[in-house]
Protein backbone atom coordinates (compact mmCIF):
# COMPACT_ATOMS: atom_id res chain seq x y z
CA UNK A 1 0.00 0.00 0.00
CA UNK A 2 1.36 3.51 -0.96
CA UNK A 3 1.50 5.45 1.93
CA UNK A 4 -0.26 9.38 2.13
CA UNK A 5 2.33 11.73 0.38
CA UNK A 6 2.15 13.65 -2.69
CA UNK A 7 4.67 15.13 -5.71
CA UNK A 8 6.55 17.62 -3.53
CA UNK A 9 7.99 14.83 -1.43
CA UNK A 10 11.37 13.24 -3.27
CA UNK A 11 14.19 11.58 -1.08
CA UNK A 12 17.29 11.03 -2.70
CA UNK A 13 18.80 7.36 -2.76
CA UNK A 14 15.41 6.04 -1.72
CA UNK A 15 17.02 2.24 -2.64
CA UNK A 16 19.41 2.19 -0.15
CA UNK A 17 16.80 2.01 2.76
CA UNK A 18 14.45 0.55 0.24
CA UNK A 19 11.94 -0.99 2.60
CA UNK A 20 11.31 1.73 4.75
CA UNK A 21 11.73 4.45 2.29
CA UNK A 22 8.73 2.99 0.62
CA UNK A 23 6.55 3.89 3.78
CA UNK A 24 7.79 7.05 3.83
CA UNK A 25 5.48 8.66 1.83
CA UNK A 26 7.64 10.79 -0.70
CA UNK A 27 7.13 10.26 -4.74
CA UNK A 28 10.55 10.68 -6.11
CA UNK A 29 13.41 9.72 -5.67
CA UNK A 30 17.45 10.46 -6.92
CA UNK A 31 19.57 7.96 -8.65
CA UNK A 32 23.61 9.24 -9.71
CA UNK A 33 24.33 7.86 -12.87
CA UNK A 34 28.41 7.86 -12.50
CA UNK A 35 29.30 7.93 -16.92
CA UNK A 36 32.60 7.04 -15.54
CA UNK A 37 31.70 4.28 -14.00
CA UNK A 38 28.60 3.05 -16.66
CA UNK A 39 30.90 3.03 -19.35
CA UNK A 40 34.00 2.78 -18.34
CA UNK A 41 35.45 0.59 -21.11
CA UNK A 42 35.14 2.47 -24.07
CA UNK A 43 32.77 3.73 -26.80
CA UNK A 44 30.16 1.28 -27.14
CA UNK A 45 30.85 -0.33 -23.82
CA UNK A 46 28.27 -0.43 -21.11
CA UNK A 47 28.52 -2.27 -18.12
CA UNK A 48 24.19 -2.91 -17.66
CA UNK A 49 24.80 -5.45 -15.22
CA UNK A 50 27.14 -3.72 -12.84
CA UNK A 51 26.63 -3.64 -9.15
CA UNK A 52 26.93 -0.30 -9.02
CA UNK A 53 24.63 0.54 -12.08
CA UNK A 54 21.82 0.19 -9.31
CA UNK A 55 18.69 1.02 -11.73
CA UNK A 56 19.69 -1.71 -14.33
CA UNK A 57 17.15 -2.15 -17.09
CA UNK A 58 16.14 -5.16 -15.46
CA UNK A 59 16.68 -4.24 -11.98
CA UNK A 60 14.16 -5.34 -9.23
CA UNK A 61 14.78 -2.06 -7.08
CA UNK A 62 13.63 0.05 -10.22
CA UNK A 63 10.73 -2.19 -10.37
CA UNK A 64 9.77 -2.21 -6.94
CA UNK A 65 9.95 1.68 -6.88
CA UNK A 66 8.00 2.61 -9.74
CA UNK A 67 5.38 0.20 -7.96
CA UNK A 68 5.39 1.97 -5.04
CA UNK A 69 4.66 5.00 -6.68
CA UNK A 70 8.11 6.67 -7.25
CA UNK A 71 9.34 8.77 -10.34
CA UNK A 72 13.40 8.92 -10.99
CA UNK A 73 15.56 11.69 -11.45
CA UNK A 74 18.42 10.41 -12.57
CA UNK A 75 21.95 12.85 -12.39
CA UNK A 76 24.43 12.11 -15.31
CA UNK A 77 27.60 13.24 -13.97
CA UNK A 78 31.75 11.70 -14.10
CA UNK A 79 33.86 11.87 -17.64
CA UNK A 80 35.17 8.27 -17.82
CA UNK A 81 39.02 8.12 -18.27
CA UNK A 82 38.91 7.31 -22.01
CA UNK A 83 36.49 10.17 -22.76
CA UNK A 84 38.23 12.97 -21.31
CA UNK A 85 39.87 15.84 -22.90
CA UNK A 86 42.15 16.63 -20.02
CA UNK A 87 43.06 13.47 -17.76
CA UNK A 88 44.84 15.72 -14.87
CA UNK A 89 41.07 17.09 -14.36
CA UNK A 90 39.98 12.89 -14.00
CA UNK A 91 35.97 12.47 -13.75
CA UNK A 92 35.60 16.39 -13.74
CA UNK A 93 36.96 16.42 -16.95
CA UNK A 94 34.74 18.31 -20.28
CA UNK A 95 33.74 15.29 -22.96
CA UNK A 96 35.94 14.42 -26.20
CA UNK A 97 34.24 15.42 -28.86
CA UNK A 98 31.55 17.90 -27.18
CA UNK A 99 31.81 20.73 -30.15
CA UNK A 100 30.86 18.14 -32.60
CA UNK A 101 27.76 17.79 -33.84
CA UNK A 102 24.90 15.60 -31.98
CA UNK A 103 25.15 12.98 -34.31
CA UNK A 104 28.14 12.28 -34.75
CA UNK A 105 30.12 9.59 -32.90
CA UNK A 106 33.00 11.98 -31.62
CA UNK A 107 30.35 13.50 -29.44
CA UNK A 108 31.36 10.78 -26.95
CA UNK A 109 28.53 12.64 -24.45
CA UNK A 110 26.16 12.96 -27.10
CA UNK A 111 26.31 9.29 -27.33
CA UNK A 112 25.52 7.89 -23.31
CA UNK A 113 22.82 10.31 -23.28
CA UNK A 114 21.20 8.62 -26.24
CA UNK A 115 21.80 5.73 -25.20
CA UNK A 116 20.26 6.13 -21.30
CA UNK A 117 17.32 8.14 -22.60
CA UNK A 118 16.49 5.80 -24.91
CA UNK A 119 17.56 2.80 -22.71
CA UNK A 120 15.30 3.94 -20.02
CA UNK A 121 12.12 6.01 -21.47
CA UNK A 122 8.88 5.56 -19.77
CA UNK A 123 11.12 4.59 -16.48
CA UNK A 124 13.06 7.62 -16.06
CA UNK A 125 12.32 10.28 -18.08
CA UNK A 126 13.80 13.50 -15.74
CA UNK A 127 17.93 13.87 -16.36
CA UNK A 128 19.74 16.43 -14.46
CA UNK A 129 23.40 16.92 -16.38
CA UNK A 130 25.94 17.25 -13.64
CA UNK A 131 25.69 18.58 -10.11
CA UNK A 132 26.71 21.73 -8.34
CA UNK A 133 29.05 23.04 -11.54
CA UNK A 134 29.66 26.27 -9.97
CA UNK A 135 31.49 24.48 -6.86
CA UNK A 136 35.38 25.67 -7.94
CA UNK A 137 38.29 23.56 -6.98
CA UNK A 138 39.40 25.48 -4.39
CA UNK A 139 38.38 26.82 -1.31
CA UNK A 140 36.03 25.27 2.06
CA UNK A 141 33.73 22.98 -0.58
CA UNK A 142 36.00 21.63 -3.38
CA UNK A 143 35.50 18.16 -2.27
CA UNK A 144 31.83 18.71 -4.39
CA UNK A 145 33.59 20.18 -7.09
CA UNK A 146 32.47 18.32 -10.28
CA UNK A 147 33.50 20.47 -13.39
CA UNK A 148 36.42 21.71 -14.52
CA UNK A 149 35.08 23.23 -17.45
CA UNK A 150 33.86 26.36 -18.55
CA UNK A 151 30.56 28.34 -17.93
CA UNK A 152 30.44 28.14 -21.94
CA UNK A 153 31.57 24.46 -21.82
CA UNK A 154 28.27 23.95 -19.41
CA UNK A 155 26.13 25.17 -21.18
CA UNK A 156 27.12 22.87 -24.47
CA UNK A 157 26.75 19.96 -22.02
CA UNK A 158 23.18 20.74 -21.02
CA UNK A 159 22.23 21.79 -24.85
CA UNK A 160 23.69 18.06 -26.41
CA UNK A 161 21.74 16.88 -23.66
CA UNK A 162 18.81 18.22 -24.15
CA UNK A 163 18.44 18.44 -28.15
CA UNK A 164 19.56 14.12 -27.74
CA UNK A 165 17.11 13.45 -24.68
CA UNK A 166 13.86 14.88 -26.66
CA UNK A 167 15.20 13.13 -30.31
CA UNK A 168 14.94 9.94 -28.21
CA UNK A 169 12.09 10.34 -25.72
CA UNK A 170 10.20 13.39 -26.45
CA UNK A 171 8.98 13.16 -22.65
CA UNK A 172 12.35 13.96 -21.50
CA UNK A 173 12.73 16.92 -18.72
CA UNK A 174 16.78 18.45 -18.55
CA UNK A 175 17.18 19.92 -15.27
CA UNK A 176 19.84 22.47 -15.19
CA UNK A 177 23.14 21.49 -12.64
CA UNK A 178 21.29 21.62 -9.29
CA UNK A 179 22.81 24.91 -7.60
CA UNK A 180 24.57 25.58 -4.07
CA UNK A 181 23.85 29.45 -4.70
CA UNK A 182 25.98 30.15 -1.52
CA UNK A 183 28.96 29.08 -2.81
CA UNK A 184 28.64 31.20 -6.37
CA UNK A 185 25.32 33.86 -5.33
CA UNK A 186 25.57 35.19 -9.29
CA UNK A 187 26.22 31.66 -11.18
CA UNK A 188 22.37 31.22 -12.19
CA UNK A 189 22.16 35.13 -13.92
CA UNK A 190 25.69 34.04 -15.22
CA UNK A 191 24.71 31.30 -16.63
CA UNK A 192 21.18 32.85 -18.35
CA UNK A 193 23.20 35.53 -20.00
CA UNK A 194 25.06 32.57 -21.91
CA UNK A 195 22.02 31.02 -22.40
CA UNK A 196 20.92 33.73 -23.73
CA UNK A 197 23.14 34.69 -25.98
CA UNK A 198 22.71 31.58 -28.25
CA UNK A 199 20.72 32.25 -31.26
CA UNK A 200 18.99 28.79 -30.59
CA UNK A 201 18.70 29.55 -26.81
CA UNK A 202 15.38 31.16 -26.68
CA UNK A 203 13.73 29.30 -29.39
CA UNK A 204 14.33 26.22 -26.99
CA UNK A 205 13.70 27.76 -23.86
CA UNK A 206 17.59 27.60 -23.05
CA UNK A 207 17.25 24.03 -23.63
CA UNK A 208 16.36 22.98 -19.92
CA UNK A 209 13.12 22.12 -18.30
CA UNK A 210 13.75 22.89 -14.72
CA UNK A 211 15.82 24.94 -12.26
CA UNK A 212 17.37 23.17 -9.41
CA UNK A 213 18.69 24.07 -6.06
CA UNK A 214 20.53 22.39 -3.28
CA UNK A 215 19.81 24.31 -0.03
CA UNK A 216 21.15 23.95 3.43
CA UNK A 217 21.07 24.34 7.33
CA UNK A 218 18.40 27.09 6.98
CA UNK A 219 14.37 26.56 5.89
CA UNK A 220 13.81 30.36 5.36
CA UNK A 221 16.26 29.82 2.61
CA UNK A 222 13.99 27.56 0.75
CA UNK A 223 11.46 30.59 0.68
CA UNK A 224 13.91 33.44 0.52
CA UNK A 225 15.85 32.31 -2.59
CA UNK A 226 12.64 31.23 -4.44
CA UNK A 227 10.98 34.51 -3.57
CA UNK A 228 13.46 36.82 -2.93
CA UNK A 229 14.64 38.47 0.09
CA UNK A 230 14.32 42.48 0.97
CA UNK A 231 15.08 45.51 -1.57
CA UNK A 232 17.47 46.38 1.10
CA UNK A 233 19.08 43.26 1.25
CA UNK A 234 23.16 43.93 2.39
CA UNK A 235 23.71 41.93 -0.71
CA UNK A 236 22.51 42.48 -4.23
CA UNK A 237 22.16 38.57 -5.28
CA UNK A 238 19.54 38.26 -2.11
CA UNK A 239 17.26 40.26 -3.03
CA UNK A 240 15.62 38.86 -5.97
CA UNK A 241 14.29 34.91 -6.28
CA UNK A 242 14.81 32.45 -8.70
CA UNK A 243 11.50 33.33 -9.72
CA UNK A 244 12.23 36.99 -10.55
CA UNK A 245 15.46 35.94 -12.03
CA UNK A 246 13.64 34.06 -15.08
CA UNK A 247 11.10 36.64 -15.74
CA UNK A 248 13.95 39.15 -16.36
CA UNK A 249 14.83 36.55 -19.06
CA UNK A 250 10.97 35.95 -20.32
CA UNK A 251 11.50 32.50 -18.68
CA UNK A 252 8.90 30.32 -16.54
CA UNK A 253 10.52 27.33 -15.15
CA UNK A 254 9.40 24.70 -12.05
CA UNK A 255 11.73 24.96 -9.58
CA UNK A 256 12.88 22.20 -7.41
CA UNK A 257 15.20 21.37 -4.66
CA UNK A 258 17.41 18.68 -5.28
CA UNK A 259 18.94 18.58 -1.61
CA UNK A 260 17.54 19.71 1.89
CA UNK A 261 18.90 18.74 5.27
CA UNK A 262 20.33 20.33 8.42
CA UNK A 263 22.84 17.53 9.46
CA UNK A 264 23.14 16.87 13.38
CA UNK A 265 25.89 16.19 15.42
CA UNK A 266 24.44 14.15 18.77
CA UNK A 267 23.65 10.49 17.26
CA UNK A 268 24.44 8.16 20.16
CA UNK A 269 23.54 5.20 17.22
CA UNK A 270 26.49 5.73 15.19
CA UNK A 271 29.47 3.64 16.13
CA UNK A 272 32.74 5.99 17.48
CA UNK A 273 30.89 9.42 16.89
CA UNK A 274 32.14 12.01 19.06
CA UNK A 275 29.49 14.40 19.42
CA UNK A 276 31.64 17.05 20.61
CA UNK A 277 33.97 16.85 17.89
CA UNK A 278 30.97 17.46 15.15
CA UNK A 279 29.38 20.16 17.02
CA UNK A 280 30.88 22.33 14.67
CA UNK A 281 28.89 25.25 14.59
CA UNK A 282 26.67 24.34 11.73
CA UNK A 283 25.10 21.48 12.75
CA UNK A 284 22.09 20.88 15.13
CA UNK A 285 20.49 18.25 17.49
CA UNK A 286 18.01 15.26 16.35
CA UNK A 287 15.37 16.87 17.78
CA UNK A 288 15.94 20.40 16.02
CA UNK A 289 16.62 18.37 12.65
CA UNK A 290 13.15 16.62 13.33
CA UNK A 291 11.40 20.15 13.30
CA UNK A 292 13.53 21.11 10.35
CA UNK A 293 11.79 18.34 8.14
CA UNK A 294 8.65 20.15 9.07
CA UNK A 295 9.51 23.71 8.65
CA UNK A 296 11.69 23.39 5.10
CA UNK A 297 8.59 21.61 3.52
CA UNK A 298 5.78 23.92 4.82
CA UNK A 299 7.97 26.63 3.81
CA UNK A 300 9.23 25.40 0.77
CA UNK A 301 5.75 23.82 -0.46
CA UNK A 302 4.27 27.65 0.44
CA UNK A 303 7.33 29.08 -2.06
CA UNK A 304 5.93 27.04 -4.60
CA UNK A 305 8.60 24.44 -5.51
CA UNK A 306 7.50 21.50 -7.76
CA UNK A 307 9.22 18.60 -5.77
CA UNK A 308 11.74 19.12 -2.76
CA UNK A 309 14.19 16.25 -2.39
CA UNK A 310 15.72 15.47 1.44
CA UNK A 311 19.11 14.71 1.44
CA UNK A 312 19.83 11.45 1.78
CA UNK A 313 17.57 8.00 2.56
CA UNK A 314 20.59 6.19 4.40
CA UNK A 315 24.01 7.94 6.17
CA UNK A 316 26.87 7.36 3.23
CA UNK A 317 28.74 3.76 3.57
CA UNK A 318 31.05 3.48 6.58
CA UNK A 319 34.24 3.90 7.32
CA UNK A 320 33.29 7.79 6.30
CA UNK A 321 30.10 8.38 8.66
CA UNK A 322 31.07 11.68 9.58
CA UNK A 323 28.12 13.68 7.18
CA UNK A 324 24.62 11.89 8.61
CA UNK A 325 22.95 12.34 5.50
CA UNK A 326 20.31 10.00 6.38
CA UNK A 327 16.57 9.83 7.25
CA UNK A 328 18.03 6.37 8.59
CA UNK A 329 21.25 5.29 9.69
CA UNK A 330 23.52 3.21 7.80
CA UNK A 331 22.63 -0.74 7.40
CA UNK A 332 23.99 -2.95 4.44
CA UNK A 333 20.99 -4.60 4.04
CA UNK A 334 18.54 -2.15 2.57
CA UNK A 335 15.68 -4.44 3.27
CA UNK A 336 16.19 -4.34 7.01
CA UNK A 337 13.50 -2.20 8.61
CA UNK A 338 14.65 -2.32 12.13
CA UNK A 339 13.74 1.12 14.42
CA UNK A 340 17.23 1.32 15.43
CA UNK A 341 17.84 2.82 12.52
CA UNK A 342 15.59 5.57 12.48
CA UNK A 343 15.96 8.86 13.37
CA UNK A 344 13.30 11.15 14.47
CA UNK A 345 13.50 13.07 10.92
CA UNK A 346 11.99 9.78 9.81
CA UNK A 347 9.12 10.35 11.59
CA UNK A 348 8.72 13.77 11.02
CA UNK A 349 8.66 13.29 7.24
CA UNK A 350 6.10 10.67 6.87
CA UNK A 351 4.25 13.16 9.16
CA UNK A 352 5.09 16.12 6.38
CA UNK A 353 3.61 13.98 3.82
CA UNK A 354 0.75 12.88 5.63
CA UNK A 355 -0.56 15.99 6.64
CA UNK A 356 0.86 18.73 4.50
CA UNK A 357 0.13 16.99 0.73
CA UNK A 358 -2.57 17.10 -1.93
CA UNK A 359 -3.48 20.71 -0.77
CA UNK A 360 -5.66 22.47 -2.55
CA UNK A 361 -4.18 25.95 -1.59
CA UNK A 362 -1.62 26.83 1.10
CA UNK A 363 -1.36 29.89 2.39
CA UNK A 364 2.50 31.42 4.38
CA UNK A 365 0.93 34.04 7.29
CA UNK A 366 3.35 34.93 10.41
CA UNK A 367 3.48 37.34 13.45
CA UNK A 368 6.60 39.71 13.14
CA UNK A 369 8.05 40.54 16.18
CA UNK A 370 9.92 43.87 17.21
CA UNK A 371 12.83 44.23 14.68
CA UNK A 372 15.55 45.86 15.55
CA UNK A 373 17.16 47.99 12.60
CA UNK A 374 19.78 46.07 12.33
CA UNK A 375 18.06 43.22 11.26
CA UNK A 376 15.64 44.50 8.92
CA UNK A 377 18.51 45.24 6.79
CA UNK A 378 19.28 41.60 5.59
CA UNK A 379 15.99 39.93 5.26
CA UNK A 380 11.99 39.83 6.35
CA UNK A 381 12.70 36.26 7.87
CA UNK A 382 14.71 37.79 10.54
CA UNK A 383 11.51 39.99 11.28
CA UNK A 384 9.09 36.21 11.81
CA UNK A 385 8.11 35.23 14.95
CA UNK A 386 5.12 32.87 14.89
CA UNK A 387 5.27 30.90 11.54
CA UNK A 388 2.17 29.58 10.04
CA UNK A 389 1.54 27.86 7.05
CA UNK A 390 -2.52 26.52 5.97
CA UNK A 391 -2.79 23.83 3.87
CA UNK A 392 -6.43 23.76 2.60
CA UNK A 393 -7.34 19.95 1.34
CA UNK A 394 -11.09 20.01 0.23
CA UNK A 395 -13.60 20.45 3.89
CA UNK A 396 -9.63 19.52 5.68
CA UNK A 397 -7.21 21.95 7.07
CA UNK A 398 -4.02 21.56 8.75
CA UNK A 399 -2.53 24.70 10.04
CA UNK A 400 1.30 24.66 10.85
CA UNK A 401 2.75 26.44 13.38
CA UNK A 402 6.05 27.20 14.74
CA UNK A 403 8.28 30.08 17.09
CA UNK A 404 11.31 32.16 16.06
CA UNK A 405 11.83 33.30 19.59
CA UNK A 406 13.29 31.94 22.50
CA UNK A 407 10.41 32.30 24.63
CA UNK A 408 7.76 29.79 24.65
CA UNK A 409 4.58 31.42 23.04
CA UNK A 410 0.58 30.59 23.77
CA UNK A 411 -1.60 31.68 20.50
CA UNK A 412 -4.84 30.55 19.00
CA UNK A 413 -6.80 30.56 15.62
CA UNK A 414 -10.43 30.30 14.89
CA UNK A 415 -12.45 27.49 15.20
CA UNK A 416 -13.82 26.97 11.67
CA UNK A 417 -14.72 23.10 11.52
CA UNK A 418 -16.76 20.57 13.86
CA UNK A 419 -13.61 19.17 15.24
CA UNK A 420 -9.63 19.10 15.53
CA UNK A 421 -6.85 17.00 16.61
CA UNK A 422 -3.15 18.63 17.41
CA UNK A 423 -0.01 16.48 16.14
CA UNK A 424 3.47 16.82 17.12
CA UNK A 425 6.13 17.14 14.55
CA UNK A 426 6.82 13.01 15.30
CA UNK A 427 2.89 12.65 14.23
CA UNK A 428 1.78 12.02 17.58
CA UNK A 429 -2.21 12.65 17.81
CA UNK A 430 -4.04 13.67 20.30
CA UNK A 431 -8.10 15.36 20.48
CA UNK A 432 -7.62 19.14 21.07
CA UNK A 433 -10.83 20.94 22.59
CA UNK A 434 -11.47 24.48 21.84
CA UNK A 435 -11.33 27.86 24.21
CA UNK A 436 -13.50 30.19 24.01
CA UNK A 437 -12.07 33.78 22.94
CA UNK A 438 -13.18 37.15 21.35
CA UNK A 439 -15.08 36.23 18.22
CA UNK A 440 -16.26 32.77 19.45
CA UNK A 441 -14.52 29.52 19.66
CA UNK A 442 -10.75 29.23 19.27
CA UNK A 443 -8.14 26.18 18.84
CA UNK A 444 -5.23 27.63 21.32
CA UNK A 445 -1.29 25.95 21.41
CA UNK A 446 1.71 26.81 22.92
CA UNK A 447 4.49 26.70 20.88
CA UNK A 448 7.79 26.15 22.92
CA UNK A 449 10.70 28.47 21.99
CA UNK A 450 13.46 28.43 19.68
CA UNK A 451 16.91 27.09 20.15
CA UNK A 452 19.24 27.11 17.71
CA UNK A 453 21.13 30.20 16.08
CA UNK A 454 23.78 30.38 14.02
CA UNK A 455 27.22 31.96 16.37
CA UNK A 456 30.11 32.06 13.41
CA UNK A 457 31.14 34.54 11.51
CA UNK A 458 29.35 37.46 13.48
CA UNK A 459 26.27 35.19 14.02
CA UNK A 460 22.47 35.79 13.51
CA UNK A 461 21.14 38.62 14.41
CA UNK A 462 19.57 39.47 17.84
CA UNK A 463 16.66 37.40 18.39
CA UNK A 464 17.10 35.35 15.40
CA UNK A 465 17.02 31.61 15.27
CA UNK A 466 17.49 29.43 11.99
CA UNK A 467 15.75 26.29 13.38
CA UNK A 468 11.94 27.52 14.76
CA UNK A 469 11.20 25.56 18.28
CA UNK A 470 8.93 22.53 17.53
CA UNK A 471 6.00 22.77 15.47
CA UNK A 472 2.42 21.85 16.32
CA UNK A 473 0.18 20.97 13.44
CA UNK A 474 -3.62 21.43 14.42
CA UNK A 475 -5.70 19.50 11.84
CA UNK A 476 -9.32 20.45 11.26
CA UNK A 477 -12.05 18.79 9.71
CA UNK A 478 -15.25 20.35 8.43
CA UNK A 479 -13.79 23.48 7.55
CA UNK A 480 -15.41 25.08 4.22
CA UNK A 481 -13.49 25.21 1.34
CA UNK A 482 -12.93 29.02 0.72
CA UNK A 483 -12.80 30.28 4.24
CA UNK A 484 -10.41 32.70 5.03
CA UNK A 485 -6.98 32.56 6.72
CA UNK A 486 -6.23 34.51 9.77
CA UNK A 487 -3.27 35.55 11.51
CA UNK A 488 -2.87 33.40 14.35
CA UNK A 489 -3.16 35.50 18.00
CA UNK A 490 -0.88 35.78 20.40
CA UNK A 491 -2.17 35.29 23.79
């Protein structure tokens, strides 16, 4: 049985915790496609039965997903050694034979896509070319670094890609290199004004389908770089969205994130983790990750992205544990569904997709709290104190609420249905009994307060906290269709 979710909910890897990522309740799912290691032989060589080549046209695991109600993206990604024009550069290499034309054999590129999109239409039909491209080799994150061509170069990947996907499978989506922004805050316009440039480029739509992001540590960042920050934003790049980006090129685009997660540094179920050690600064507790899951997709559904990906099923293969990727942690048997392995983000996302999916409309309201000046200057998130997000699902409405502060808050919205249950961010139920208030009836929380704010580098600002105390998610029944939203109070 498929269990409650809808097409915002991916998780990347799903088939490494197969068994219980198919009762998580996501719809998509990530699978790398390593050319290097696919083809690693030669022109005309492809290694379908490798171990590694996990999504095999015959394999079981693809099966059993698309069963269970998964779609693929698949990432192509790695020059194999005999297909690179510069071996010192290894996997990050740019393809022999790019510049030459899409049918020829010397596009050795031009070639595996063919030959994947064709291999696997109707089972995977969404192809992301490369990952994170504007990651340079140098510098606190060149350990992603996966090109070591040119912005130019890029773009000549993702157009062979494209104009060979569609010839192929005319169903084919081309998602642009999911993007750090962080790391590069001026790649994307960058790369448009290339795009742009090509005579063929608009015709084509820039010859990609959607715009990807990989986004970290902070859930407001989901909304902000969708949506934009502040006009007064410190810097320029913040200020605008994705979405504002593309209309200054006469684009429309989905817009997905390929990668969330706020990693955590107190598992006591990893073997030799020293908590204090990874308490670097960046990352948080279980329990704050748990309410992260929550936040990042009631924020990030509210922004509007297509499909939001969590970063990853399963923690990466030992003996390298130390980034806890997973919704689970590591087991080699990816049928083994014991609750050891889960952490409380588990949880928390089935209760995401349970609750927050099929919505009809959803609707981001907050209380702002006093703002210093100093604040105001970088962003309206820094402004939020009580965080709610509606999600209206015919006569069924769960409201989502969080704090920004410190302090533990009471508040209440208006009764509009016959009845209401409150569930914790684990999915916890419980009956929840109304108060009465000015106006009539009223379903009243308390939200406890915030804990975690970022201290490096000059730190957040006053008051500020990245990760919003636990939410509360108060789902009502019998609520019409088109009433309003309100502001929740604070009591």
């Amino acid at each position: 049985m498929i269990p409650p979710g809808d097409g915002h909910f991916g998780v990347n890897e799903g088939f490494n915790a197969v068994a219980l990522a198919h009762k998580l309740g996501a719809r998509w799912t990530r699978w790398v496609v390593e050319w290097s290691e696919v083809q690693r032989f030669g022109q005309g060589t492809f290694n379908s039965d490798d171990d590694r080549n996990t999504y095999n046209i015959d394999s079981e695991t693809l099966r059993q997903d698309l069963r269970h109600g998964y779609k693929v993206m698949a990432v192509l990604k790695s020059t194999p050694l005999w297909a690179q024009v510069d071996p010192s550069k290894a996997v990050r290499s740019v393809p022999r034979g790019l510049d030459a034309p899409v049918d020829s054999p010397e596009n050795t590129w031009a070639t595996f896509v063919r030959w994947m999109a064709s291999r696997y239409a109707g089972r995977i039909d969404t192809w992301a070319i490369w990952n994170e491209v504007e990651i340079p080799p140098t510098g606190p994150n060149a350990v992603y670094n996966t090109w070591a061509g040119t912005l130019e170069q890029y773009y000549r990947l993702l157009k062979v890609a494209w104009q060979v996907a569609r010839s192929v499978n005319p169903n084919a989506r081309i998602i642009l290199a999911p993007y750090s922004y962080h790391r590069d805050k001026d790649w994307l316009r960058r790369f448009l004004r290339v795009a742009a440039a090509d005579p063929e480029g608009a015709a084509n739509g820039f010859f990609f389908d959607v715009v990807a992001l990989n986004l970290y540590r902070n859930a407001h960042d989901l909304y902000d770089r969708k949506r934009g920050g502040v006009p007064w934003a410190l810097e320029p790049a913040d200020r605008i969205g994705v979405d504002d980006l593309l209309r200054e090129f006469r684009l429309q685009k989905p817009v997905w994130v390929t990668e969330v997660n706020s990693m955590p540094y107190d598992d006591p179920g990893v073997p030799d983790w020293d908590p204090v050690r990874r308490n670097d600064g960046f990352r948080i507790t279980l329990d704050e990750q748990a309410s992260f899951v929550i936040q990042a997709y009631a924020l990030g559904i509210a922004a509007g992205y297509e499909v939001i990906f969590w970063q990853a099923m399963q923690d990466d293969r030992p003996p390298v544990p130390d980034e806890l990727w997973g919704l689970v942690r590591y087991r080699e048997d990816p049928s083994d569904t014991s609750p050891e392995r889960i952490r409380p983000a588990y949880h928390a996302y089935q209760a995401a997709a349970r609750y927050l999916s099929n919505a009809d409309r959803v609707e981001l309201q907050t209380v702002d709290r006093a703002d210093p000046a100093v604040s105001r200057r970088y962003a309206t998130r820094f402004q939020w104190w009580i965080h709610q997000v509606v999600f209206q699902r015919g006569t069924s409405r769960t409201t989502v609420l969080w704090n920004g502060a410190a302090a533990a808050a009471r508040v209440t919205i208006p009764k509009l249905g016959a009845s209401a249950r409150l569930v914790d961010k684990l999915g916890n139920e419980t009956p929840l009994a109304p108060v009465a208030g000015p106006g009539g009836e009223r379903w009243q929380v308390t939200l406890t307060g915030a804990t975690r704010r970022f201290t490096l580098f000059g730190g957040d600002p006053p008051g500020y906290h990245y990760v919003g105390g636990s939410p509360l998610l108060v789902v009502e029944e019998g609520v019409p269709a088109d009433a309003p939203v309100s502001r929740p109070a604070v009591v």
